[in-house]
PDB file of N, CA and C in Angstrom:
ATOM      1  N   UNK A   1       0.842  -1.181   0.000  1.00  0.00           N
ATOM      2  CA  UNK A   1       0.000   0.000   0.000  1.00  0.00           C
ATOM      3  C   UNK A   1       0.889   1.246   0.000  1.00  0.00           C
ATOM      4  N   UNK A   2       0.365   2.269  -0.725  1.00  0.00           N
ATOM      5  CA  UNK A   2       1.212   3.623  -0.781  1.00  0.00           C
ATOM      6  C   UNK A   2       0.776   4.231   0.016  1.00  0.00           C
ATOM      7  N   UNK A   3       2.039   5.417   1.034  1.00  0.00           N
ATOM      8  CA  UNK A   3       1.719   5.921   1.959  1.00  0.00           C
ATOM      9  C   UNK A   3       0.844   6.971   1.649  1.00  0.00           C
ATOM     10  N   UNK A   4       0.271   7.302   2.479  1.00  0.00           N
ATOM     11  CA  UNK A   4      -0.763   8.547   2.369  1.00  0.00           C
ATOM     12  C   UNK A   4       0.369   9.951   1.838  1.00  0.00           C
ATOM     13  N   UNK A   5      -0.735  11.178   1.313  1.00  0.00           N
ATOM     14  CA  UNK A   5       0.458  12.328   0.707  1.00  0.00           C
ATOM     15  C   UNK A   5       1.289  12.160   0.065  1.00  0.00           C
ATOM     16  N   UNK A   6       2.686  12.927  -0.277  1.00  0.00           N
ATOM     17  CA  UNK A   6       3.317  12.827  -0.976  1.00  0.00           C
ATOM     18  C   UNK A   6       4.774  13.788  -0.281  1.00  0.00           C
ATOM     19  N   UNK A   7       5.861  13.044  -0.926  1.00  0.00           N
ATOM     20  CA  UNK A   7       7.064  13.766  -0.461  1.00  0.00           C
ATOM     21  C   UNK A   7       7.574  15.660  -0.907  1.00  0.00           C
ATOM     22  N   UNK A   8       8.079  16.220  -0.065  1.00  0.00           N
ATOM     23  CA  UNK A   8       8.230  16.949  -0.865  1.00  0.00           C
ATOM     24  C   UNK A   8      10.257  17.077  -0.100  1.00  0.00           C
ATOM     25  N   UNK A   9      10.957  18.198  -0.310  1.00  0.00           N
ATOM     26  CA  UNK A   9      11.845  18.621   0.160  1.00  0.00           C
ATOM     27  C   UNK A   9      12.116  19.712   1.215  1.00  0.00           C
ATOM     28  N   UNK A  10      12.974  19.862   1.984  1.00  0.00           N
ATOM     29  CA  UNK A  10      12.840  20.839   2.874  1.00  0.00           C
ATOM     30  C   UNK A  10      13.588  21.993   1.964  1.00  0.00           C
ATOM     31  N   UNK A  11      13.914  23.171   1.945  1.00  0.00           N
ATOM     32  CA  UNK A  11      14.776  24.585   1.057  1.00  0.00           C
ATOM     33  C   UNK A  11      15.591  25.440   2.289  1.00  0.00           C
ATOM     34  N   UNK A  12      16.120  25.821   1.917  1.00  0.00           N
ATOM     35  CA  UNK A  12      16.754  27.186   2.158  1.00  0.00           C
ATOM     36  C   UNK A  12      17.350  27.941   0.872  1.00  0.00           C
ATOM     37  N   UNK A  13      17.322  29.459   1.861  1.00  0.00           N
ATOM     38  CA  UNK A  13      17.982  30.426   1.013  1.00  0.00           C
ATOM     39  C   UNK A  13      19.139  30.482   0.643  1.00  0.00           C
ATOM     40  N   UNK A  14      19.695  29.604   1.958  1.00  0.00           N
ATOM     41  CA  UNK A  14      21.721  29.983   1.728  1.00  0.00           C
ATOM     42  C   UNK A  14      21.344  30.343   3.267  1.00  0.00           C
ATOM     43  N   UNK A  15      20.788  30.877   3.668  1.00  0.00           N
ATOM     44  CA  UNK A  15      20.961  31.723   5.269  1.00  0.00           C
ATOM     45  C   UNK A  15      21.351  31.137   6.347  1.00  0.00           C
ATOM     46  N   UNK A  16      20.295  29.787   6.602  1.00  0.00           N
ATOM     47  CA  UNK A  16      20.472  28.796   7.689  1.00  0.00           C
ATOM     48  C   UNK A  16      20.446  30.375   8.507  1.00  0.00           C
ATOM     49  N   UNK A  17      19.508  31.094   9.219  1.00  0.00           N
ATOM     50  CA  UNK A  17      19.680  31.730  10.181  1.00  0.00           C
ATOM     51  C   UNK A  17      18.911  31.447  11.525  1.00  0.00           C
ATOM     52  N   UNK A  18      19.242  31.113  12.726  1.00  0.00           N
ATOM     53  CA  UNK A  18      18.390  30.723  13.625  1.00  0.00           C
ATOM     54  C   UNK A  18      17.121  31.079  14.241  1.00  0.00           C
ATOM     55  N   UNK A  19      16.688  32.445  13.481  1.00  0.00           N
ATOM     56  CA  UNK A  19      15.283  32.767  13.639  1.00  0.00           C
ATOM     57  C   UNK A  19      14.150  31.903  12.635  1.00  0.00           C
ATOM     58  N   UNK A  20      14.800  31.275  11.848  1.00  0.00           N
ATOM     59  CA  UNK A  20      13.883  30.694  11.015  1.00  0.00           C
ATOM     60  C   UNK A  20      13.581  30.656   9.526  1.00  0.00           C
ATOM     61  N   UNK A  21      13.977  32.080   9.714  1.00  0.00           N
ATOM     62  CA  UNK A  21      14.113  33.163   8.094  1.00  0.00           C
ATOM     63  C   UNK A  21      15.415  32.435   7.107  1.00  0.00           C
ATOM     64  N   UNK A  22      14.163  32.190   5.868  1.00  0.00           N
ATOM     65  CA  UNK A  22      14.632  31.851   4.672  1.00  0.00           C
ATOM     66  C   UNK A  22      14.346  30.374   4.585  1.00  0.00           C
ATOM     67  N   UNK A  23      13.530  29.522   5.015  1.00  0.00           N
ATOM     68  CA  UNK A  23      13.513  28.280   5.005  1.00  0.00           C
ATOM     69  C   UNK A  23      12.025  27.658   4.568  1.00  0.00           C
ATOM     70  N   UNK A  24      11.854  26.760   4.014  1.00  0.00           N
ATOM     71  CA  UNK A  24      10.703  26.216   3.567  1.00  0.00           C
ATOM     72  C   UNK A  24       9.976  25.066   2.742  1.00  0.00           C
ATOM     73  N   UNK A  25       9.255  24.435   2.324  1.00  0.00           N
ATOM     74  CA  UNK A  25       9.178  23.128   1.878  1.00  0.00           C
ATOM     75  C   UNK A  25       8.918  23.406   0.501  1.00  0.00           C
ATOM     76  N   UNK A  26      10.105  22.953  -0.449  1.00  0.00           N
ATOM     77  CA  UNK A  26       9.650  23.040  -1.942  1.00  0.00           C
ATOM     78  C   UNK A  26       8.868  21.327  -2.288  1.00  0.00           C
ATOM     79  N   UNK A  27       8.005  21.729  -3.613  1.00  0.00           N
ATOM     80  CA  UNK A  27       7.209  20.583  -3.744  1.00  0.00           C
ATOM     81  C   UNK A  27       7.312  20.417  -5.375  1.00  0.00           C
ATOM     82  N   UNK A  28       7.083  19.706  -5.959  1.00  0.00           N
ATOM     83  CA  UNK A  28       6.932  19.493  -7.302  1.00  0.00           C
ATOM     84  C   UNK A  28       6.139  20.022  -8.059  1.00  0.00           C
ATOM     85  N   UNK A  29       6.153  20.193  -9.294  1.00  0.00           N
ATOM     86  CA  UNK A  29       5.154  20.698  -9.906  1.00  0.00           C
ATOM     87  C   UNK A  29       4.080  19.574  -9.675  1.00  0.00           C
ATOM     88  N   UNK A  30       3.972  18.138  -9.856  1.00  0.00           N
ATOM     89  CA  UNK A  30       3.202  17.341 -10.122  1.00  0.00           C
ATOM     90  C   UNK A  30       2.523  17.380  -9.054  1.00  0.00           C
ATOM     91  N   UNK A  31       2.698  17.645  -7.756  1.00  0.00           N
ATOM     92  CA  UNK A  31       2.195  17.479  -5.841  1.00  0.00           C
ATOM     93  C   UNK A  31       1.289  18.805  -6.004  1.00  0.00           C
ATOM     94  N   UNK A  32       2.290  20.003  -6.741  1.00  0.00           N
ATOM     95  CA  UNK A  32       1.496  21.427  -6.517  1.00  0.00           C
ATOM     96  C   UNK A  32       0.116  21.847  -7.773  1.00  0.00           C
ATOM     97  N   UNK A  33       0.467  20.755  -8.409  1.00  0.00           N
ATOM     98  CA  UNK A  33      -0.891  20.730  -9.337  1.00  0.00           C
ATOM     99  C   UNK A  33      -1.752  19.899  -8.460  1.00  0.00           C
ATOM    100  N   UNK A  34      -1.406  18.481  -8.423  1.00  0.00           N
ATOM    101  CA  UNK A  34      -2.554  17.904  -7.663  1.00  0.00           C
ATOM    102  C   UNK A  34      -3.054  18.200  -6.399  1.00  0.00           C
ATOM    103  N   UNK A  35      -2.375  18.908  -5.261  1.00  0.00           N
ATOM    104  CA  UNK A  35      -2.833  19.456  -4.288  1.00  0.00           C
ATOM    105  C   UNK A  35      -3.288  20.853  -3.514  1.00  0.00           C
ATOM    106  N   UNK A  36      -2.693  21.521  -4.973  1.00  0.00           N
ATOM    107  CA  UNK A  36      -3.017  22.804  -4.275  1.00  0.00           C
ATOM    108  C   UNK A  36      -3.613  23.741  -5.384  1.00  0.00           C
ATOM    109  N   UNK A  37      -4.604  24.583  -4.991  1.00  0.00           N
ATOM    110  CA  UNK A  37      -5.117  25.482  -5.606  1.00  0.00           C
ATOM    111  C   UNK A  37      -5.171  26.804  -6.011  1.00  0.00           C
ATOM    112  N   UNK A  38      -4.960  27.167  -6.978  1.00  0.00           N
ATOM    113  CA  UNK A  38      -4.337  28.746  -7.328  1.00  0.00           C
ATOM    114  C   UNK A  38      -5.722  29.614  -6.277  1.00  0.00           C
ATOM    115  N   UNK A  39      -7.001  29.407  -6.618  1.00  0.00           N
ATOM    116  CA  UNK A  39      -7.773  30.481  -6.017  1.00  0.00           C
ATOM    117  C   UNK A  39      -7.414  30.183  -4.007  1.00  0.00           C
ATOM    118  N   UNK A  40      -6.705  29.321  -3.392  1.00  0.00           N
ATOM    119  CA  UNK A  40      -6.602  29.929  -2.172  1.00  0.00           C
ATOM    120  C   UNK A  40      -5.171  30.716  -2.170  1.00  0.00           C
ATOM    121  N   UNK A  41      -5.490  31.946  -1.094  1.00  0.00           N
ATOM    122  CA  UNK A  41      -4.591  32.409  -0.944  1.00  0.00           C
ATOM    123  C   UNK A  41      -3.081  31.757   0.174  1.00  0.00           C
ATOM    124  N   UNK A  42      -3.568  31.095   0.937  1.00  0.00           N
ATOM    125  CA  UNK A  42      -3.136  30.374   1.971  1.00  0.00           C
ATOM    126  C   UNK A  42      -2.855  29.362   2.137  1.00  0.00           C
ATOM    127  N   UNK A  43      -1.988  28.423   2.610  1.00  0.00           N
ATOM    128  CA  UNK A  43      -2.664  26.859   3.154  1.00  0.00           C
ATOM    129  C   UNK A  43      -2.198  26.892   4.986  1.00  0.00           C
ATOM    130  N   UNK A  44      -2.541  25.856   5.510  1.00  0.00           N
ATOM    131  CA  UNK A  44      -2.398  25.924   6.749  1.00  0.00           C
ATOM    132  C   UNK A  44      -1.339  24.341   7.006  1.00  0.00           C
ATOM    133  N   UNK A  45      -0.475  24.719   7.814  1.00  0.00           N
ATOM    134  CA  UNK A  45       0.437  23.588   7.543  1.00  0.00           C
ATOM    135  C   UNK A  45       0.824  23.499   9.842  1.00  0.00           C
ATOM    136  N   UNK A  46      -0.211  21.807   9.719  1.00  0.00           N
ATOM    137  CA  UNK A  46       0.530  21.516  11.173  1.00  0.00           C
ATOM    138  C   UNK A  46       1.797  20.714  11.002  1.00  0.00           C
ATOM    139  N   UNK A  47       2.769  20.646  11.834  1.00  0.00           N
ATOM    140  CA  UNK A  47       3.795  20.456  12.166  1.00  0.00           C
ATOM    141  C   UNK A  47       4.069  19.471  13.790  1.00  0.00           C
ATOM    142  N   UNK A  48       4.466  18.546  13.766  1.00  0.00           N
ATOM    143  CA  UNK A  48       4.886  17.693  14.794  1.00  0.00           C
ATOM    144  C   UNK A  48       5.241  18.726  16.073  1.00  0.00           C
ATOM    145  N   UNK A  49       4.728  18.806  17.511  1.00  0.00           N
ATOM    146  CA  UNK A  49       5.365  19.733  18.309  1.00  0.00           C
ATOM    147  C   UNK A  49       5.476  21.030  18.439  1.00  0.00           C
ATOM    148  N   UNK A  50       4.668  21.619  17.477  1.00  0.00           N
ATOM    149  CA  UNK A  50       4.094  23.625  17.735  1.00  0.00           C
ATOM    150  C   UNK A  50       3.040  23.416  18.327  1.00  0.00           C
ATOM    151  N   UNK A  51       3.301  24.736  19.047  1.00  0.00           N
ATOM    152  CA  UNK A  51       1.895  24.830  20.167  1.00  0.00           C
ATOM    153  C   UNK A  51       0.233  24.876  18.530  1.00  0.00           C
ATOM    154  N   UNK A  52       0.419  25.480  17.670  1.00  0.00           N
ATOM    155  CA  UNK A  52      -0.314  25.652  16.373  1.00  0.00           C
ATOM    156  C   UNK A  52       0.248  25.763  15.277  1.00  0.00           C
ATOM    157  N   UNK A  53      -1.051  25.369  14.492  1.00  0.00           N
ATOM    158  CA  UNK A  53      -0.692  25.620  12.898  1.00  0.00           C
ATOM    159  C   UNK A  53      -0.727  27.437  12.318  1.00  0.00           C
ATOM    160  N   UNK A  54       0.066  26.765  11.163  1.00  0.00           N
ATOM    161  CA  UNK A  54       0.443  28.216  10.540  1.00  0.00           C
ATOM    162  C   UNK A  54       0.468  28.436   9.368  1.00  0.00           C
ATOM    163  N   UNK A  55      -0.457  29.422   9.026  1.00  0.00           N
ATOM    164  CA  UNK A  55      -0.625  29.847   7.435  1.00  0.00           C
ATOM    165  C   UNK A  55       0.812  30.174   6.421  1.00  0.00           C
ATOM    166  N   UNK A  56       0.813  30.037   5.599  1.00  0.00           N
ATOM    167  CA  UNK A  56       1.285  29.843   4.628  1.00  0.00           C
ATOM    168  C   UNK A  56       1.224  30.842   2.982  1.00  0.00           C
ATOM    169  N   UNK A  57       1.688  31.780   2.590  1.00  0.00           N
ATOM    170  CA  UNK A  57       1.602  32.421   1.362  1.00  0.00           C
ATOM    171  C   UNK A  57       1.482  31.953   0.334  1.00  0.00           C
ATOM    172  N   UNK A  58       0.533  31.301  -0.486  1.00  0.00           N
ATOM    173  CA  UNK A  58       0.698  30.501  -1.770  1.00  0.00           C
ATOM    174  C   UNK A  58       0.272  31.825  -3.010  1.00  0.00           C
ATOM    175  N   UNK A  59      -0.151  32.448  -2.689  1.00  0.00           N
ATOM    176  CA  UNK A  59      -0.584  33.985  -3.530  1.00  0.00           C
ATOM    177  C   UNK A  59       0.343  34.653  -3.993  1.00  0.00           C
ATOM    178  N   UNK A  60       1.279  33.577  -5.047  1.00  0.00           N
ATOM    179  CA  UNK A  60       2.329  34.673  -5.375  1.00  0.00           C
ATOM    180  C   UNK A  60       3.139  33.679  -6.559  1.00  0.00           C
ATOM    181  N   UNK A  61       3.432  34.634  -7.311  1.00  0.00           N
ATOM    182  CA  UNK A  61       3.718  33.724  -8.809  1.00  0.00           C
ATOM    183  C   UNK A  61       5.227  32.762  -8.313  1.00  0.00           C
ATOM    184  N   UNK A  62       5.997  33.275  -7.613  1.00  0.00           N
ATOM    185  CA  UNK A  62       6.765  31.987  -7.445  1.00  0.00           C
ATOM    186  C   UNK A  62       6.148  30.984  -7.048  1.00  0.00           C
ATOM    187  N   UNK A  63       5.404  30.694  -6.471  1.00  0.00           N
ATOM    188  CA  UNK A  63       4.820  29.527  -6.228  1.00  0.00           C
ATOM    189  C   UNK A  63       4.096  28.485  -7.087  1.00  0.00           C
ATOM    190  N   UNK A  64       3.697  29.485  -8.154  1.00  0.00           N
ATOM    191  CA  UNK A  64       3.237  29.019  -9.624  1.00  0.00           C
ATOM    192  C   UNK A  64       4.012  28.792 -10.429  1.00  0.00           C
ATOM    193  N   UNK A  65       5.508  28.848 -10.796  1.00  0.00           N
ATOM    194  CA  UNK A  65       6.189  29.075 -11.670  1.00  0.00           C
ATOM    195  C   UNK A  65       6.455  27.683 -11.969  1.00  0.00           C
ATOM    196  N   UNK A  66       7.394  27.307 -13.141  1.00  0.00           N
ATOM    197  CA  UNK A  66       8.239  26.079 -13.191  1.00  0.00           C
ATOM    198  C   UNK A  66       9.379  25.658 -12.061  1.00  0.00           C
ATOM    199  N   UNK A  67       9.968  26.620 -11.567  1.00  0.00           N
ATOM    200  CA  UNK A  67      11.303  26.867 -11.107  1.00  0.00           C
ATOM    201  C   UNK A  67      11.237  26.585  -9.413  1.00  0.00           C
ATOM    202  N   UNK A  68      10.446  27.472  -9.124  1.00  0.00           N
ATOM    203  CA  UNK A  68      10.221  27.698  -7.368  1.00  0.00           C
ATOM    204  C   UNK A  68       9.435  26.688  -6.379  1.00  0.00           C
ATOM    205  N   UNK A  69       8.075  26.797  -6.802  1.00  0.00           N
ATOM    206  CA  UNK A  69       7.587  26.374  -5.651  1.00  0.00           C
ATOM    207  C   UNK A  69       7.554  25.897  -4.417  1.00  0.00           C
ATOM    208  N   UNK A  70       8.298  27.081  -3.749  1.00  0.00           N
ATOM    209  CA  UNK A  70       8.295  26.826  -2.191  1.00  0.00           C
ATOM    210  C   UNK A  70       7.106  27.426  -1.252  1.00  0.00           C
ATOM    211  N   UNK A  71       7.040  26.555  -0.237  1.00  0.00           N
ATOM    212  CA  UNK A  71       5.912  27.357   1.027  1.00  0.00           C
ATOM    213  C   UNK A  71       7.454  27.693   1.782  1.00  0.00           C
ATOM    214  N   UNK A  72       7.282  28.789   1.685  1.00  0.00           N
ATOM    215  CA  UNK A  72       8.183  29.519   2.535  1.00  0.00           C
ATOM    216  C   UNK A  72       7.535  30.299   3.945  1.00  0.00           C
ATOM    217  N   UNK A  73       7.929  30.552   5.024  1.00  0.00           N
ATOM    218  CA  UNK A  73       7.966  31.194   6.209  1.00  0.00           C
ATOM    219  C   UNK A  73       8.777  30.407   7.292  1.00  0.00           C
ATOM    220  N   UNK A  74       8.803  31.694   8.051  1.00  0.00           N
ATOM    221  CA  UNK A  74       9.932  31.797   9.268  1.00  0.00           C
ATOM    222  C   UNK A  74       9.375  30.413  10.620  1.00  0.00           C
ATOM    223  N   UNK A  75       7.937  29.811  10.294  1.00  0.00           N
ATOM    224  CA  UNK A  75       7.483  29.283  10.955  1.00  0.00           C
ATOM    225  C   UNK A  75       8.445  27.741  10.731  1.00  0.00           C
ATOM    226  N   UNK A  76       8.037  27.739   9.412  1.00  0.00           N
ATOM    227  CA  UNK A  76       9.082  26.413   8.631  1.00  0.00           C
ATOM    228  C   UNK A  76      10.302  26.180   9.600  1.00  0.00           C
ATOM    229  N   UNK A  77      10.981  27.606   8.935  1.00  0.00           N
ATOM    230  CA  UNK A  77      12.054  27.023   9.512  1.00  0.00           C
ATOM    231  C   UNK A  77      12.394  26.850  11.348  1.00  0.00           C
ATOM    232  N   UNK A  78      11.545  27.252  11.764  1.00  0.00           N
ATOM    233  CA  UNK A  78      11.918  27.419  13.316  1.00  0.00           C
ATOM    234  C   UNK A  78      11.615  25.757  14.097  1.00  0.00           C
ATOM    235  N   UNK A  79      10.645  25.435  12.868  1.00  0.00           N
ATOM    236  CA  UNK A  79      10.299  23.704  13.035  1.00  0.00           C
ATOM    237  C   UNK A  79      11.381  23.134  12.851  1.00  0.00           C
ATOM    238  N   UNK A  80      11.708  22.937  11.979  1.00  0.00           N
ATOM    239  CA  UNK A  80      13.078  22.618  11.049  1.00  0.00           C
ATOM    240  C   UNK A  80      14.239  22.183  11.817  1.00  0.00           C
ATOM    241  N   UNK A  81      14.579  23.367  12.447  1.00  0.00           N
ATOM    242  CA  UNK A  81      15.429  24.269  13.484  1.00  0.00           C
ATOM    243  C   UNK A  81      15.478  23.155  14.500  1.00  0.00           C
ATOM    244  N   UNK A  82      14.132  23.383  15.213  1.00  0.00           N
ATOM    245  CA  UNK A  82      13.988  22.630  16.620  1.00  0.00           C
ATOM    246  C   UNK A  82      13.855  21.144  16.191  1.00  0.00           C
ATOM    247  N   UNK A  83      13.202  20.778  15.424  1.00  0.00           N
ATOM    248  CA  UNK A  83      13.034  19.467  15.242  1.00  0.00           C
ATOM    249  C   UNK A  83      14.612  18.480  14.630  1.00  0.00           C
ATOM    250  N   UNK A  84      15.905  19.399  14.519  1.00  0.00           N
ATOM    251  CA  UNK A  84      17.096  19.105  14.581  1.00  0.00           C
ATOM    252  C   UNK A  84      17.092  18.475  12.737  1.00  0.00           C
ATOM    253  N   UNK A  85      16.241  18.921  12.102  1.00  0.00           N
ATOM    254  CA  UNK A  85      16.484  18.949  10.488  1.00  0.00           C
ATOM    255  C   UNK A  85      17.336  20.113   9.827  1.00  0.00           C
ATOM    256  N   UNK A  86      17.190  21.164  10.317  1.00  0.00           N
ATOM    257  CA  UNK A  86      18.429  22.111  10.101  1.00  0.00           C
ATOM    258  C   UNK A  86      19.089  22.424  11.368  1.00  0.00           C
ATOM    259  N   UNK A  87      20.318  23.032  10.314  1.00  0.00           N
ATOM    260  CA  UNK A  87      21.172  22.814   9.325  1.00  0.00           C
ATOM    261  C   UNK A  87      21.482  21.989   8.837  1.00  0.00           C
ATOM    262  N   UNK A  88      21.169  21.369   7.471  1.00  0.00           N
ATOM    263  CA  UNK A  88      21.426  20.182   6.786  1.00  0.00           C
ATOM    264  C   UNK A  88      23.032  20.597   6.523  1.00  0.00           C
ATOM    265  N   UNK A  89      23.558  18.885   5.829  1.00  0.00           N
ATOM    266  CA  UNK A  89      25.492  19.390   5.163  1.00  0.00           C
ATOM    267  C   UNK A  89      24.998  19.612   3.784  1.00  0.00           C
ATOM    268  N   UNK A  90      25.522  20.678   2.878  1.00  0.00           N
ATOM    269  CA  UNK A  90      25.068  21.060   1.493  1.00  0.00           C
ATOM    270  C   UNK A  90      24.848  20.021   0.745  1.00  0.00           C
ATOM    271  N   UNK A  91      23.704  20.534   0.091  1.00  0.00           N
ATOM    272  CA  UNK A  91      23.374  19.079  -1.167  1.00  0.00           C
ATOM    273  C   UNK A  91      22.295  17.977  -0.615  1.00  0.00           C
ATOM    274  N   UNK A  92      22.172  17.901   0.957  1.00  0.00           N
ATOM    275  CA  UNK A  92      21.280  17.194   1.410  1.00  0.00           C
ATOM    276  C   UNK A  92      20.186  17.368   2.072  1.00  0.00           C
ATOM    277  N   UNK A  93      19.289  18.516   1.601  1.00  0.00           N
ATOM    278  CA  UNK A  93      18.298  18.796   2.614  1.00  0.00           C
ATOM    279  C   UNK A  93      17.309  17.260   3.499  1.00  0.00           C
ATOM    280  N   UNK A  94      16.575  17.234   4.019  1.00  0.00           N
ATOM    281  CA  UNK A  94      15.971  16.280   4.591  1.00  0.00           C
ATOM    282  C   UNK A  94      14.445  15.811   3.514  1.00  0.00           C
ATOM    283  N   UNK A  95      14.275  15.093   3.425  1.00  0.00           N
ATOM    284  CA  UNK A  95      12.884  15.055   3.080  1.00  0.00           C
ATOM    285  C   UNK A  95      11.474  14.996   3.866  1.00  0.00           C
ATOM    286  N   UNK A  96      10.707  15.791   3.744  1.00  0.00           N
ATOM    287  CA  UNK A  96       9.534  15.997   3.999  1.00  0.00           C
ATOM    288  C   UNK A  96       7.836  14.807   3.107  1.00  0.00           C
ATOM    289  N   UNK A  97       7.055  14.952   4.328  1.00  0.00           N
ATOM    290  CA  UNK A  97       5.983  14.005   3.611  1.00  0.00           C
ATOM    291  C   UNK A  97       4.792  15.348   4.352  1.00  0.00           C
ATOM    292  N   UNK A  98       3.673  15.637   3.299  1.00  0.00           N
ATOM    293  CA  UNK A  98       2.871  16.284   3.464  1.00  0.00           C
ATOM    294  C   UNK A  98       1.823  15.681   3.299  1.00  0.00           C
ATOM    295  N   UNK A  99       0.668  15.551   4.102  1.00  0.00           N
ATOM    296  CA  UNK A  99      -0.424  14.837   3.639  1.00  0.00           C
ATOM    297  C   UNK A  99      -1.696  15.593   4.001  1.00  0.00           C
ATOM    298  N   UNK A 100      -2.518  15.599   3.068  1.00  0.00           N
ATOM    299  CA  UNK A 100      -3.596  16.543   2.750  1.00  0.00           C
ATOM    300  C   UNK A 100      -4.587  16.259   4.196  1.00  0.00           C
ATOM    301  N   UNK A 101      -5.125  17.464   4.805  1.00  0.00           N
ATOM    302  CA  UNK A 101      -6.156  16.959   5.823  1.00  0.00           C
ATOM    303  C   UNK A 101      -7.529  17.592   5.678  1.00  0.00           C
ATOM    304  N   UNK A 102      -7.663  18.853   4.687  1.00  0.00           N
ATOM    305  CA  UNK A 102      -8.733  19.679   4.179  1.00  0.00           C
ATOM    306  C   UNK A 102      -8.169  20.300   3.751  1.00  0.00           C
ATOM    307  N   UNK A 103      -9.461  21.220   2.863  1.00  0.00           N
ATOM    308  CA  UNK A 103      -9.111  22.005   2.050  1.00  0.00           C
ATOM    309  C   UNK A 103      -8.133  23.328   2.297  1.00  0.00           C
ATOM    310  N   UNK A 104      -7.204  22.563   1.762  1.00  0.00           N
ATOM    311  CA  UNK A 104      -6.062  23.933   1.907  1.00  0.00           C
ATOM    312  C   UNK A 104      -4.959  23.697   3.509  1.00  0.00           C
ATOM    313  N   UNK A 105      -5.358  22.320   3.676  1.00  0.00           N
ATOM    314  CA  UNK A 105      -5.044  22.189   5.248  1.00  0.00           C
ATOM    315  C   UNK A 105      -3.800  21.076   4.792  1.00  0.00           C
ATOM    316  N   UNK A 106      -2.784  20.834   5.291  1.00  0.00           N
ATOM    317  CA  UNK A 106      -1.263  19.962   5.597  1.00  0.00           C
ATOM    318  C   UNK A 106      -0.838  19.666   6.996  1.00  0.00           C
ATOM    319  N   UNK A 107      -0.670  18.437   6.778  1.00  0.00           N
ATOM    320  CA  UNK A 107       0.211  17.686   7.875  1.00  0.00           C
ATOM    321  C   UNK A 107       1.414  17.721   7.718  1.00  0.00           C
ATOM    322  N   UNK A 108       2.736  17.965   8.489  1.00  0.00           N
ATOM    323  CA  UNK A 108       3.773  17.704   7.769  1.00  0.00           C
ATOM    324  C   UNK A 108       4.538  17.239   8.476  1.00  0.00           C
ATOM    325  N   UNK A 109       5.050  16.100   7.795  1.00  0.00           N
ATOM    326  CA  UNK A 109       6.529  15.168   9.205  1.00  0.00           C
ATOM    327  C   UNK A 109       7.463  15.124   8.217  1.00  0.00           C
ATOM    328  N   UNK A 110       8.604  14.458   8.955  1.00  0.00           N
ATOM    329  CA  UNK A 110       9.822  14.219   8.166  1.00  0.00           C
ATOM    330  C   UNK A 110       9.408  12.908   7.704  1.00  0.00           C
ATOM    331  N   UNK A 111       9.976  12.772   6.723  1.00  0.00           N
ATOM    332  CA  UNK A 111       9.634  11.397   5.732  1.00  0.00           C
ATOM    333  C   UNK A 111       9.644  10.073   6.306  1.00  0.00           C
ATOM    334  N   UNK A 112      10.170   9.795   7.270  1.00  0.00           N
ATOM    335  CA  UNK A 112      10.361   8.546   7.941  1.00  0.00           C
ATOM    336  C   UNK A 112       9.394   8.942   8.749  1.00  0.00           C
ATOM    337  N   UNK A 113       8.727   9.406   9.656  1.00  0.00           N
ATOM    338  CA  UNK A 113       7.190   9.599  10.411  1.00  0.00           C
ATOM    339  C   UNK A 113       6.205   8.725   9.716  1.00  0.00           C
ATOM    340  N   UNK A 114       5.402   8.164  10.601  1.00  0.00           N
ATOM    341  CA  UNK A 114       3.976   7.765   9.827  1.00  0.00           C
ATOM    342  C   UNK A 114       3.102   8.773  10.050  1.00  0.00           C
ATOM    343  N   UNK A 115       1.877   9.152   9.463  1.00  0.00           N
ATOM    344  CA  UNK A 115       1.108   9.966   9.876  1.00  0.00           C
ATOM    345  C   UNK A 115      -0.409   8.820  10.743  1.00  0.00           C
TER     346      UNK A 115
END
């Protein structure tokens, strides 16, 4: 049986800075067609161990492009951070598994997690 969701990658800018800033989950074109929708502006993404979930900017042509598609915010990375996934060694970010819970709504663990 295939696991529920789909993988995506963790990103950075280059920064690795310990507030959080510059970090975020890039996804495929094929994940960001099938799961996500140009008319929301948002998605809401829980995370293993935050007191809450946290919105997300999808309202913006990098996110649409060929090239980009990252959910970027400072929330990402502060998960990231604490959950001892960053600082990755270059070339190896961690992989991420996102799995749909409503509309516009994400679960997100590190790839070895079950949901």
């Amino acid at each position: 049986m295939e696991p529920r969701g789909f993988t995506a990658t963790a990103w950075n800018n280059g920064s690795h800075r310990p507030s959080g800033a510059g970090y975020g989950v890039k996804v495929s074109v094929a994940d960001r067609d099938a799961h996500f929708k140009r008319q929301w502006r948002t998605v809401e993404l829980h995370v293993p161990d935050a007191d809450r979930p946290f919105r997300v900017n999808i309202d913006k042509g990098s996110f649409w492009n060929d090239t980009c598609r990252e959910l970027i915010s400072k929330e990402i990375g502060i998960w990231l951070r604490n959950s001892r996934l960053a600082p990755w060694p270059k070339g190896a970010p961690p992989k991420l598994r996102l799995c749909p819970r409503g509309v516009g709504v994400f679960e997100v663990r590190p790839a070895g997690d079950s949901f």
